[in-house]
N, C-alpha and C. Protein backbone atom coordinates (compact mmCIF):
# COMPACT_ATOMS: atom_id res chain seq x y z
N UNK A 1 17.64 -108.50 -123.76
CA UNK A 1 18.02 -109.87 -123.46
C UNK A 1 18.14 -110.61 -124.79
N UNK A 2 19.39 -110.93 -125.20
CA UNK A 2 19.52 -112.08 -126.21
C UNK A 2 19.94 -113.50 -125.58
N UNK A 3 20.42 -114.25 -127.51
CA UNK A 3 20.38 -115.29 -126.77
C UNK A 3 22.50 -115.41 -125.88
N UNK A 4 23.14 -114.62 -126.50
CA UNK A 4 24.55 -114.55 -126.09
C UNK A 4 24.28 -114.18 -124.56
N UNK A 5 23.96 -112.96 -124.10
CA UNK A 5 23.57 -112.71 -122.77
C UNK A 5 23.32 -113.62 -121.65
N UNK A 6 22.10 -114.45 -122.03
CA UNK A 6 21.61 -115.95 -121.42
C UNK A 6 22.65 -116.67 -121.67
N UNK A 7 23.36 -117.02 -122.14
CA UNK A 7 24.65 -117.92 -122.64
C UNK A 7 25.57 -117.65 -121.30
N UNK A 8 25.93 -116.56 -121.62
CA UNK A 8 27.01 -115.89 -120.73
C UNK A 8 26.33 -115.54 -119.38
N UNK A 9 25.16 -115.11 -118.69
CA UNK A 9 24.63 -115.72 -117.60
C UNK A 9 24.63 -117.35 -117.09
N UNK A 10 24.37 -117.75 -117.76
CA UNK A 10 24.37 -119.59 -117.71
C UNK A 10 25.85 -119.64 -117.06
N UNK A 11 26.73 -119.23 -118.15
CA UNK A 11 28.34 -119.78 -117.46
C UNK A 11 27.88 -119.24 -116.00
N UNK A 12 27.96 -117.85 -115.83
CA UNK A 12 28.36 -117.66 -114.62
C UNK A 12 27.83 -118.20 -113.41
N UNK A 13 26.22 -118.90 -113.84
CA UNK A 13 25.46 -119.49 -112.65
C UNK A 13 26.03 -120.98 -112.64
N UNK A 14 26.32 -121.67 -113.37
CA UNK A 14 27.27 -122.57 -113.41
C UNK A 14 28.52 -122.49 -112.93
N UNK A 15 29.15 -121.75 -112.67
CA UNK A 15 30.86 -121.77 -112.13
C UNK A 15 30.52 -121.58 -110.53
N UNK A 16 29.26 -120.62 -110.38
CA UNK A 16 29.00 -120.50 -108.69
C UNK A 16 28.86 -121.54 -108.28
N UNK A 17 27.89 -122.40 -109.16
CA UNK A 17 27.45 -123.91 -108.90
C UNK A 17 28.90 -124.75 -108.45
N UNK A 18 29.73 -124.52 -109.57
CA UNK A 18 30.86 -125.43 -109.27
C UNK A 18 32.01 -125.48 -108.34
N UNK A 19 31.56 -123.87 -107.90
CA UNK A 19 32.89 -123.44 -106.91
C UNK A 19 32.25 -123.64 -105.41
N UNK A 20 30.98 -124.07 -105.21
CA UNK A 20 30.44 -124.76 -104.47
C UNK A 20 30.40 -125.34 -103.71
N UNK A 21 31.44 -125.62 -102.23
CA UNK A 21 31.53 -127.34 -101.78
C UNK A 21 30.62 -128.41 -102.09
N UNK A 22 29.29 -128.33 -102.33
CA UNK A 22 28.26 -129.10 -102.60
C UNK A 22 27.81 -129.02 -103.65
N UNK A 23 28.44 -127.91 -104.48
CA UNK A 23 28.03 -128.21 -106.27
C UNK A 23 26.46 -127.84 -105.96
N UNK A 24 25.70 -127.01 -104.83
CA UNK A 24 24.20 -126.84 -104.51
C UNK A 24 24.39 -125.18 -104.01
N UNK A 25 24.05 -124.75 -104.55
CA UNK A 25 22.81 -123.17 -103.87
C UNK A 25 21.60 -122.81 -104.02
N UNK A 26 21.37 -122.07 -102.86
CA UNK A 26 20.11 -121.38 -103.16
C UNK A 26 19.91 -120.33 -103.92
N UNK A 27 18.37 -119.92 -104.27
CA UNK A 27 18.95 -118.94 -105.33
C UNK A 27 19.31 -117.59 -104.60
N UNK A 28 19.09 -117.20 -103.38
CA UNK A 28 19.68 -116.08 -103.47
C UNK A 28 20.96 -116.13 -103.07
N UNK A 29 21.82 -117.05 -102.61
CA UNK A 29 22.77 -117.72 -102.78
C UNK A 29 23.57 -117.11 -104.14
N UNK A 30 22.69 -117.92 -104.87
CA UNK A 30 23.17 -118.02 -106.85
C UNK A 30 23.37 -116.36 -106.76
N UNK A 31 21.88 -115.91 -106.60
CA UNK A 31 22.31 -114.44 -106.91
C UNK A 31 23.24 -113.33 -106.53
N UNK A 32 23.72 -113.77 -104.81
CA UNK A 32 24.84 -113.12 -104.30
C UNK A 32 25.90 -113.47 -104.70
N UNK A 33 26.30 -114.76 -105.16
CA UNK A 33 27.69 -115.02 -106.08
C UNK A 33 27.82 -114.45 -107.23
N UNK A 34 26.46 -114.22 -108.02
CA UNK A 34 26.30 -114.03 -109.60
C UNK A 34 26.56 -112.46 -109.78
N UNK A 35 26.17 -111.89 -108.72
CA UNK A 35 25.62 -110.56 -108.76
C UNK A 35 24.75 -109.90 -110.01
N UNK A 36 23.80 -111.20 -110.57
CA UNK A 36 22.79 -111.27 -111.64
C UNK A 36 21.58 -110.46 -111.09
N UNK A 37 20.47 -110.14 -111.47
CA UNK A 37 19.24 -109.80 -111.77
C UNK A 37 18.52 -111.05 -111.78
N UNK A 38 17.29 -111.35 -110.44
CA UNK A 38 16.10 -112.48 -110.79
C UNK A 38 15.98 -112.98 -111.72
N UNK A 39 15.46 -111.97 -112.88
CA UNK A 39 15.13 -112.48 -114.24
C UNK A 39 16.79 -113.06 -115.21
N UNK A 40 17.34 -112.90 -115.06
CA UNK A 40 18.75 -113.08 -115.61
C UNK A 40 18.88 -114.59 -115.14
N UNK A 41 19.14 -114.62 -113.78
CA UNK A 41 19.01 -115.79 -112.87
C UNK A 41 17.77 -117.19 -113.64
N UNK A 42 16.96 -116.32 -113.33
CA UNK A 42 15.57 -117.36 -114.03
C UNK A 42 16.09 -117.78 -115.34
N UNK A 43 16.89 -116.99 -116.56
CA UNK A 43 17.08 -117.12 -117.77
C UNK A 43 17.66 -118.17 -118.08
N UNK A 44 19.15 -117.98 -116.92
CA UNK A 44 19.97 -118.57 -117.35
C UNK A 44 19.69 -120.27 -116.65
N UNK A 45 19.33 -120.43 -115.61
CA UNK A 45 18.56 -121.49 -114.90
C UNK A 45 17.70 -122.77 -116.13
N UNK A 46 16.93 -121.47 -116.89
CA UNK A 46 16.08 -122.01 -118.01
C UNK A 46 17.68 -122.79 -119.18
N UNK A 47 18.37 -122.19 -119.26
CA UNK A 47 19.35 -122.70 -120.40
C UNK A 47 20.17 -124.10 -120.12
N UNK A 48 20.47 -124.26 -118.63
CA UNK A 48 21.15 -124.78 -118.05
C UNK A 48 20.48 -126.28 -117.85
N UNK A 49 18.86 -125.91 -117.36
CA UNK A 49 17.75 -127.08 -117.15
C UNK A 49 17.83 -127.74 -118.35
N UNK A 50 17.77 -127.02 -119.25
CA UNK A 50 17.62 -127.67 -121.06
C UNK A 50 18.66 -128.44 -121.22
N UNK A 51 19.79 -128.09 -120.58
CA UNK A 51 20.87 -128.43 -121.50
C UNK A 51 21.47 -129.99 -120.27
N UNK A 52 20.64 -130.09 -119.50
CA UNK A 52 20.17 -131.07 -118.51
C UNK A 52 21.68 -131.21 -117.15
N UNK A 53 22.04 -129.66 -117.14
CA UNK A 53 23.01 -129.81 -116.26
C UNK A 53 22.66 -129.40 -115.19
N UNK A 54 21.69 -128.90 -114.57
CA UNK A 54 21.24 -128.68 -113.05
C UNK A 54 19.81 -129.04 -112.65
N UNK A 55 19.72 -129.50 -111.34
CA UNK A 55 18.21 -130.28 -110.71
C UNK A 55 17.74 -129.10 -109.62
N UNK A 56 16.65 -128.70 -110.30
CA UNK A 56 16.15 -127.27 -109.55
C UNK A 56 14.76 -128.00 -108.07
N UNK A 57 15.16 -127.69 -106.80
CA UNK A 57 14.33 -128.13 -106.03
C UNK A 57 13.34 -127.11 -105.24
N UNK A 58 12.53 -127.48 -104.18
CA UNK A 58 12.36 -125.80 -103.45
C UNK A 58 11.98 -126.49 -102.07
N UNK A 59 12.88 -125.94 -101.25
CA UNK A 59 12.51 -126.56 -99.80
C UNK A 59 11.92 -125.32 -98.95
N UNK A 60 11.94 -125.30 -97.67
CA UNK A 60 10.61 -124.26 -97.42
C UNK A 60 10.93 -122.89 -97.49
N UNK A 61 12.22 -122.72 -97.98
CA UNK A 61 12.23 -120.87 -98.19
C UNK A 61 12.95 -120.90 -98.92
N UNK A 62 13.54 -121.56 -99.85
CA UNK A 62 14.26 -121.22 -101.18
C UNK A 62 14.04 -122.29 -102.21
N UNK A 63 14.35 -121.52 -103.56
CA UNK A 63 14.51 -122.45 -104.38
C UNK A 63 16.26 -123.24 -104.64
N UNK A 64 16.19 -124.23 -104.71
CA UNK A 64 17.71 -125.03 -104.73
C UNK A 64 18.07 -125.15 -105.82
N UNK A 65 18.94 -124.97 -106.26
CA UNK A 65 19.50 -125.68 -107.81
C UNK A 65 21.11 -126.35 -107.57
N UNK A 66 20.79 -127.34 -108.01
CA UNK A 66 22.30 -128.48 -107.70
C UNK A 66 22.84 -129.01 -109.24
N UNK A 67 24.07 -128.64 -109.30
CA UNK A 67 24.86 -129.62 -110.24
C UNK A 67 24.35 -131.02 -110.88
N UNK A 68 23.95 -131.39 -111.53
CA UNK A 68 24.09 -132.61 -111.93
C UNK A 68 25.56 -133.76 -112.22
């Protein structure tokens, strides 16, 4: 895992995000669009939070992450 990898995970959890009707998924959602790895998922989630473009929630069986 570098940092290009996480980069290039980020896009792709971002474009699922955007192709979205609601700009919102869940993560296994994220992960069936991404066809990423948990930890990949988690990575790129982490890059994306930083960079203050998605609001990560958790309602009673998933975690949510929405567009900003």
């Amino acid at each position: 895992m570098d940092i290009d990898s996480i980069g290039t995970w980020a896009g792709e959890v971002y474009k699922a995000l955007e192709n979205s009707e609601t700009r919102t998924l869940g993560l296994k959602l994220v992960k069936k669009a991404t066809k990423l790895k948990k930890d990949e998922i988690m990575a790129a989630l982490g890059w994306l939070g930083r960079e203050g473009k998605i609001v990560i929630t958790m309602n009673d069986e998933d975690i949510v992450i929405s567009l900003v």
